[in-house]
Protein backbone atom coordinates (compact mmCIF):
# COMPACT_ATOMS: atom_id res chain seq x y z
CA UNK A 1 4.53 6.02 29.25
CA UNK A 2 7.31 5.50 26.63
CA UNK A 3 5.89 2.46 25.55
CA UNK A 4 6.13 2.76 21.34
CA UNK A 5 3.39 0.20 20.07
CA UNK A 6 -0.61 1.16 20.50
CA UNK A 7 -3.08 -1.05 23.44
CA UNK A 8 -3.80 -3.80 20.21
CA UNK A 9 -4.11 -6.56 22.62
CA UNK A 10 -6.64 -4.95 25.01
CA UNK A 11 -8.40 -3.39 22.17
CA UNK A 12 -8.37 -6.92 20.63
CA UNK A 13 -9.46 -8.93 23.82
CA UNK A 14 -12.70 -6.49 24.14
CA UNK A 15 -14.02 -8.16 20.68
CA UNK A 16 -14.16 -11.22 23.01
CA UNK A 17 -15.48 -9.99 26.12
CA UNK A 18 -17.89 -8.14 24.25
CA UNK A 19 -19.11 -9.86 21.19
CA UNK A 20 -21.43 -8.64 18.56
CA UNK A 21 -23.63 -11.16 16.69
CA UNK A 22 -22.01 -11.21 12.74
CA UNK A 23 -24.76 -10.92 9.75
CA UNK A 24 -24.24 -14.25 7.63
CA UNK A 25 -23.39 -11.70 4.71
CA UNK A 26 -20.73 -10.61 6.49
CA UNK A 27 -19.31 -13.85 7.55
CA UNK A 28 -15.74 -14.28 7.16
CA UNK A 29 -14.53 -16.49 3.86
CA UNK A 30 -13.07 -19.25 5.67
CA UNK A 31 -10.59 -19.95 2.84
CA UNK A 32 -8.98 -16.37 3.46
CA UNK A 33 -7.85 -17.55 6.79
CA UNK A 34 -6.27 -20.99 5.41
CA UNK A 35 -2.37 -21.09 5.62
CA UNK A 36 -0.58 -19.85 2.91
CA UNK A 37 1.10 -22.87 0.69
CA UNK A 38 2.54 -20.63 -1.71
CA UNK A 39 4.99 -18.37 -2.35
CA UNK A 40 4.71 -16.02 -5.64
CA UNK A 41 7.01 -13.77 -7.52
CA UNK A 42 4.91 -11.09 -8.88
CA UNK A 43 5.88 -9.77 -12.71
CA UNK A 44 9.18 -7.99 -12.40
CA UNK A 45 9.46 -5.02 -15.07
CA UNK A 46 12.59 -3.08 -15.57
CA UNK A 47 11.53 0.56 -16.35
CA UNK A 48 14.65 1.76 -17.99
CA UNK A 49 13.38 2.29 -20.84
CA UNK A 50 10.94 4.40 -20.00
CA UNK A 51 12.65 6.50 -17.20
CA UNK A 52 15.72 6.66 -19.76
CA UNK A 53 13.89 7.29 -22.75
CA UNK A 54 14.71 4.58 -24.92
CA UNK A 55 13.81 3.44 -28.61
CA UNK A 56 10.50 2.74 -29.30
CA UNK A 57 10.69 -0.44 -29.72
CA UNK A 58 12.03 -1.30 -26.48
CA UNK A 59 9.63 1.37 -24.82
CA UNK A 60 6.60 -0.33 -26.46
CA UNK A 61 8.31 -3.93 -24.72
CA UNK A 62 7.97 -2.35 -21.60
CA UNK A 63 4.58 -0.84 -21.85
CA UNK A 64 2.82 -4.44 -23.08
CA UNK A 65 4.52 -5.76 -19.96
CA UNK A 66 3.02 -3.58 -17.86
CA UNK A 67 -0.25 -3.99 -19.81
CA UNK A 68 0.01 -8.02 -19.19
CA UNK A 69 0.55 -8.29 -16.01
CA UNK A 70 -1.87 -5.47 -14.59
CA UNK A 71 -4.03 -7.65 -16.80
CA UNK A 72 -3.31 -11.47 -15.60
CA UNK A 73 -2.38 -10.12 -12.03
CA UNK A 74 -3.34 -6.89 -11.15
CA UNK A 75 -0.32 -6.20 -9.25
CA UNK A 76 3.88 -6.24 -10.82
CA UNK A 77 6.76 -4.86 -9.84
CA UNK A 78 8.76 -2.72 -11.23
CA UNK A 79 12.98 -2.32 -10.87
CA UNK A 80 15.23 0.50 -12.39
CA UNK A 81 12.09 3.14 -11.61
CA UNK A 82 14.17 5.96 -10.98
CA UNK A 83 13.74 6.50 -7.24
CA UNK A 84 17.45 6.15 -6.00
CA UNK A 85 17.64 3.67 -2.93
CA UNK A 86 19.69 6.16 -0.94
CA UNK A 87 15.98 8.20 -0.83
CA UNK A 88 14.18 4.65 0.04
CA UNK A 89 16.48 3.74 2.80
CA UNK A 90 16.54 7.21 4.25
CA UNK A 91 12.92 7.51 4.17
CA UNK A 92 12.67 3.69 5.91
CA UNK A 93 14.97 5.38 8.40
CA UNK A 94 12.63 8.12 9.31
CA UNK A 95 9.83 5.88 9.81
CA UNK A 96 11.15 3.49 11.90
CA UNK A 97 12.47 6.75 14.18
CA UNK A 98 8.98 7.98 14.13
CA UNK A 99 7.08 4.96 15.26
CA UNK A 100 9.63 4.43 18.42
CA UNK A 101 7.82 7.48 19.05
CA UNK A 102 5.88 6.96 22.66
CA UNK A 103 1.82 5.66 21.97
CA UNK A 104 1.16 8.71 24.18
CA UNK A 105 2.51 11.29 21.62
CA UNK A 106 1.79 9.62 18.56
CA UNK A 107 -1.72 9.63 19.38
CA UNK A 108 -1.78 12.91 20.95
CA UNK A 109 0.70 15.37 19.29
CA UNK A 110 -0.82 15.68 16.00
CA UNK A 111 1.54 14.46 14.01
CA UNK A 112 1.18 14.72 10.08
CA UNK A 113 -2.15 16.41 9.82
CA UNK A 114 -3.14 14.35 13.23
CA UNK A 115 -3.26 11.29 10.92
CA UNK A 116 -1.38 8.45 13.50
CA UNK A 117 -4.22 5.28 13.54
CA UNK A 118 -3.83 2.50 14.98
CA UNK A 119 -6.39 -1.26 15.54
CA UNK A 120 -9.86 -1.08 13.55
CA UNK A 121 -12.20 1.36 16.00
CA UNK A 122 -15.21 0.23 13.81
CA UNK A 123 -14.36 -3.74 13.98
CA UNK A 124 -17.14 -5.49 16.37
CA UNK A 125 -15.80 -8.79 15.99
CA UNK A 126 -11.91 -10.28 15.91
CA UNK A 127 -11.56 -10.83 12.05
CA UNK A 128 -12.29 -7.36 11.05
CA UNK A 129 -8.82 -5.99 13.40
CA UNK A 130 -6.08 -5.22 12.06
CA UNK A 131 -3.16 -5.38 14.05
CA UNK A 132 -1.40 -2.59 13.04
CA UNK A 133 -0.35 1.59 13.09
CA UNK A 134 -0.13 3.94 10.34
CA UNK A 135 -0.12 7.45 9.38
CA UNK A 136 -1.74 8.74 6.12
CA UNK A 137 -0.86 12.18 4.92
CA UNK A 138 -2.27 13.97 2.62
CA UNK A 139 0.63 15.47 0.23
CA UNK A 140 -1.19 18.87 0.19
CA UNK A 141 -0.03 18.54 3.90
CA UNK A 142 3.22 17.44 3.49
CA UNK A 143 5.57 21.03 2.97
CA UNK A 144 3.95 22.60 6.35
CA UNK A 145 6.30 22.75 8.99
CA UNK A 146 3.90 22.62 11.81
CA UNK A 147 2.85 18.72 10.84
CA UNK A 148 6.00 17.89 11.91
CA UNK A 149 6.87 18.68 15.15
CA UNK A 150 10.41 17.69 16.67
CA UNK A 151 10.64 15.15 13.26
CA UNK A 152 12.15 18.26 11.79
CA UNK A 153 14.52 16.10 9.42
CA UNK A 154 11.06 13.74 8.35
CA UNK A 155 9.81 16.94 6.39
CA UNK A 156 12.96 17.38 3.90
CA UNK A 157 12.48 13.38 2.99
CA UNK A 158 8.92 13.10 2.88
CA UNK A 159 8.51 16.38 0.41
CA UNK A 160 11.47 14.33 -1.88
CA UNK A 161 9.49 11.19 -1.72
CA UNK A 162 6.37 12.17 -2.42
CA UNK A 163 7.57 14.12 -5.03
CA UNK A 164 9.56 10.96 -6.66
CA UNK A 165 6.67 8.40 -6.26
CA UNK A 166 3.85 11.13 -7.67
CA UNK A 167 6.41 10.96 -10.86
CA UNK A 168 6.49 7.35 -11.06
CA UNK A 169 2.44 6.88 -10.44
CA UNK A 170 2.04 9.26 -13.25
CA UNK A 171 4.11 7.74 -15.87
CA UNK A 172 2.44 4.53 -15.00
CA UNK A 173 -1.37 5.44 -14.92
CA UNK A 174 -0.34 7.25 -18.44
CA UNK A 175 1.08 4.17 -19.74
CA UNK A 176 -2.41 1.99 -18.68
CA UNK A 177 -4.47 4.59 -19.69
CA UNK A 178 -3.03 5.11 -23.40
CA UNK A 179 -2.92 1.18 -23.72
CA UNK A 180 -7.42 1.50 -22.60
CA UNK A 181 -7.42 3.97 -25.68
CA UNK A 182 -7.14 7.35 -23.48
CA UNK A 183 -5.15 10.32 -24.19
CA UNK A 184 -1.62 9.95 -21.66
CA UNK A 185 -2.08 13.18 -20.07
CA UNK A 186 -5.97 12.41 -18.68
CA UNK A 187 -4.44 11.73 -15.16
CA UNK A 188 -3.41 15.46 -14.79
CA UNK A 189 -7.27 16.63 -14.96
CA UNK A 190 -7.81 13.59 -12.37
CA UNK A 191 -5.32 13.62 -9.92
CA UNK A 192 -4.07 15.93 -8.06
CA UNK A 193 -2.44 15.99 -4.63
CA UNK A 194 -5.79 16.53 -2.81
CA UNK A 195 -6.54 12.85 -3.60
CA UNK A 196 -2.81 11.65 -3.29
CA UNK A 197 -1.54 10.49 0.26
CA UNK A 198 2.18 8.62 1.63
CA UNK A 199 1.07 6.12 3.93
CA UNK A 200 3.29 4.81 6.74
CA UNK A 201 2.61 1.75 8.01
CA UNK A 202 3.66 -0.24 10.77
CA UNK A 203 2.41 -3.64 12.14
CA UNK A 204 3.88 -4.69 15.63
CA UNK A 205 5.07 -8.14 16.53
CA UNK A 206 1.79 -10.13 18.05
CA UNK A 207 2.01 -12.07 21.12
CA UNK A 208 -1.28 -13.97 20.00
CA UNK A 209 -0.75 -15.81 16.75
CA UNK A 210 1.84 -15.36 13.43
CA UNK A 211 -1.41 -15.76 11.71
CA UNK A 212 -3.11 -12.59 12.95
CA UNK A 213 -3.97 -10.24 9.91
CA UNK A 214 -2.01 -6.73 10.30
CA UNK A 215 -4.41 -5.29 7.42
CA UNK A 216 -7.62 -7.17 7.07
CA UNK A 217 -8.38 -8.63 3.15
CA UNK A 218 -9.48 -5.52 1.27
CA UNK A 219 -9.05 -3.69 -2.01
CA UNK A 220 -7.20 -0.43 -2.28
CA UNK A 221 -10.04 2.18 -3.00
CA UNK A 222 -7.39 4.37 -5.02
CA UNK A 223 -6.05 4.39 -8.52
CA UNK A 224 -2.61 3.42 -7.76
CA UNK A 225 -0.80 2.22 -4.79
CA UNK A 226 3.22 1.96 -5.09
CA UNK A 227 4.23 0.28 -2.23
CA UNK A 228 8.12 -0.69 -0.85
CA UNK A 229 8.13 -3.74 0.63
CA UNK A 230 10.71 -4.62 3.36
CA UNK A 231 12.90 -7.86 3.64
CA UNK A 232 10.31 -9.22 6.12
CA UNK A 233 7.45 -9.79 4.11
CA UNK A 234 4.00 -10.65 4.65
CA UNK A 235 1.85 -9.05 1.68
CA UNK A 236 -0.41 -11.57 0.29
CA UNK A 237 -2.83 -11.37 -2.41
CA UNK A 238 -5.81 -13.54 -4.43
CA UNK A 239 -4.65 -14.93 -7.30
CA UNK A 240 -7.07 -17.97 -9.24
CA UNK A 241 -8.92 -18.00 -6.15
CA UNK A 242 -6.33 -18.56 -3.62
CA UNK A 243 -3.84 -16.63 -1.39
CA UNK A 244 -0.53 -16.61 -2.22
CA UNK A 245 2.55 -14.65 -0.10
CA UNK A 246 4.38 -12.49 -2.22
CA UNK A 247 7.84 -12.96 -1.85
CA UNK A 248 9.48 -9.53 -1.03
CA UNK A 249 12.29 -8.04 -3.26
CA UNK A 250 14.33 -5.14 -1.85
CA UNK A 251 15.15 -4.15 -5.45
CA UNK A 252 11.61 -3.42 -6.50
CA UNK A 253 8.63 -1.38 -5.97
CA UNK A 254 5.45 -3.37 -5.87
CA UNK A 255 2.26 -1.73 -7.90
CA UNK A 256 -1.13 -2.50 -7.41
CA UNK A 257 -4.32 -1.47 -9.66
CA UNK A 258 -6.86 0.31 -7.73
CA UNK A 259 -10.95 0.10 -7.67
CA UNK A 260 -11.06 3.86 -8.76
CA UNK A 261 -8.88 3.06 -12.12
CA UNK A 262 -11.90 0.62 -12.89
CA UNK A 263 -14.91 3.18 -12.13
CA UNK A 264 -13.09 6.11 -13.70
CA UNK A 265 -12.76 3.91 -17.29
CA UNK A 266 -16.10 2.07 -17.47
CA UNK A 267 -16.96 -1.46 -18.52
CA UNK A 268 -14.00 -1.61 -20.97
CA UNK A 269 -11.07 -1.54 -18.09
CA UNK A 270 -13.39 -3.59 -15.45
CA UNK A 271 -12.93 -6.60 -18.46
CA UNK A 272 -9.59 -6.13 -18.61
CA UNK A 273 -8.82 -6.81 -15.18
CA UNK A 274 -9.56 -10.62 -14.82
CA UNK A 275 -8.48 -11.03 -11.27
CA UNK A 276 -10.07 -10.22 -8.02
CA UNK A 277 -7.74 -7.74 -6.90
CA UNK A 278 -7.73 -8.14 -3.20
CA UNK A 279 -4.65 -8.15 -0.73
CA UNK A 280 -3.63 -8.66 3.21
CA UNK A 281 -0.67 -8.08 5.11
CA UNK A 282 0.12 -10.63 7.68
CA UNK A 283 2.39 -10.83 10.63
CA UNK A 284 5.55 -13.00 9.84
């Protein structure tokens, strides 16, 4: 079978023939389902003058910007971060080679730590699926040669890229947690790449419906998720109560604030963050 995308449709179809009676606390929120009417453009930040070291005046700019919108949105994006696009478009590159990959060998090779996923195998009813295929690797697995397989030229990118975006989530969580009142370097006790992971995901075209949810709504369990965003699109996120697309920007690294920042720092960073941070990717 060379076929590259994962049985989604028959896996999806089951939830029908086979339906399990929902909880009314777990009832789908009708208004997450409700077409999209608008289009956002998330804070834009230019981190030059942090990655470049510049005066401290225009360093402290950039650090209240990042402080206001992780504040007012919980999500911003950030431009001139230091990660060159030649790395970006060669690591794209490599994904898109890997998941042409056949289902069969994806699923059965043990790729990257044996991390290839694919649907929602706990979902018992249609709005819990996820149409969609990942990998997530932990980086303490990311040097060894035998996660890789034929993918031999994968390994070279991924150890640059997860090398480059542990950089940029550090100086980032440092600049958050000095503006909470916390010494810069309390990430380093915190973090380390045992909790860190690159996440490849992919989320096939859908012969069902352009409304079909390729990641169910959620909130990123983490501290920080950097994600880049291709030119198609389809991240959306809760802003004032409503869902709003965010309109993708090739330039530009999207950042979101994770539920582990807010347990880690208490009462004081749960206030700060006035939004419901909770996001969806969407077929387009």
């Amino acid at each position: 079978m060379t076929e590259p995308n994962p049985p989604l449709l028959q896996h999806y179809g089951a939830l029908f023939r086979h339906p399990v009676e929902v909880p009314p606390a777990l009832e789908f929120d009708e208004r997450q389902n409700a077409p999209v009417m608008e289009e956002c453009q998330l804070p834009l930040i230019d981190l030059s003058a942090l990655i470049k070291h510049h005066n401290e005046r225009e360093r402290l700019a950039c650090s209240t910007a990042i402080c206001k919108a992780s504040s007012e949105w919980g999500f911003f994006q950030v431009v001139n971060h230091g990660i060159s696009p030649e790395l970006l478009g060669t690591m794209k590159k490599e994904q898109l080679k890997l998941f042409q990959t056949p289902f069969e060998s994806k699923a059965s090779c043990g790729l990257l730590n044996n991390s290839y996923r694919w649907g929602t195998p706990t979902a018992t009813y249609p709005k819990q699926f996820s149409w969609s295929e990942a990998f997530h690797i932990p980086l303490t697995k990311i040097s060894e040669e035998a996660c890789y397989g034929e993918f031999s030229s994968l390994r070279e990118v991924m150890k640059e890229f997860a090398a480059a975006m542990s950089e940029l989530a550090r100086l980032l969580a440092g600049i958050l947690a000095e503006n909470l009142g916390h010494q810069k370097g309390v990430f380093e006790d915190i973090c380390d790449e045992s909790t860190c992971f690159i996440r490849l995901n992919r989320y096939p075209a859908c012969p069902l419906s352009p409304e079909m949810f390729g990641l169910v709504p959620h909130t990123d369990s983490d501290f920080l998720t950097i994600l880049y965003q291709d030119q198609v699109g389809g991240l959306q996120l809760m802003k004032d109560s409503k869902w709003v697309a965010v309109k993708p920007n090739q330039d530009a690294l999207i950042v979101n604030i994770g539920d582990l920042f807010q347990v880690n720092f208490g009462f004081i960073f749960i206030s700060y963050f006035k939004n419901c941070i909770i996001e969806k990717e969407c077929l387009l």
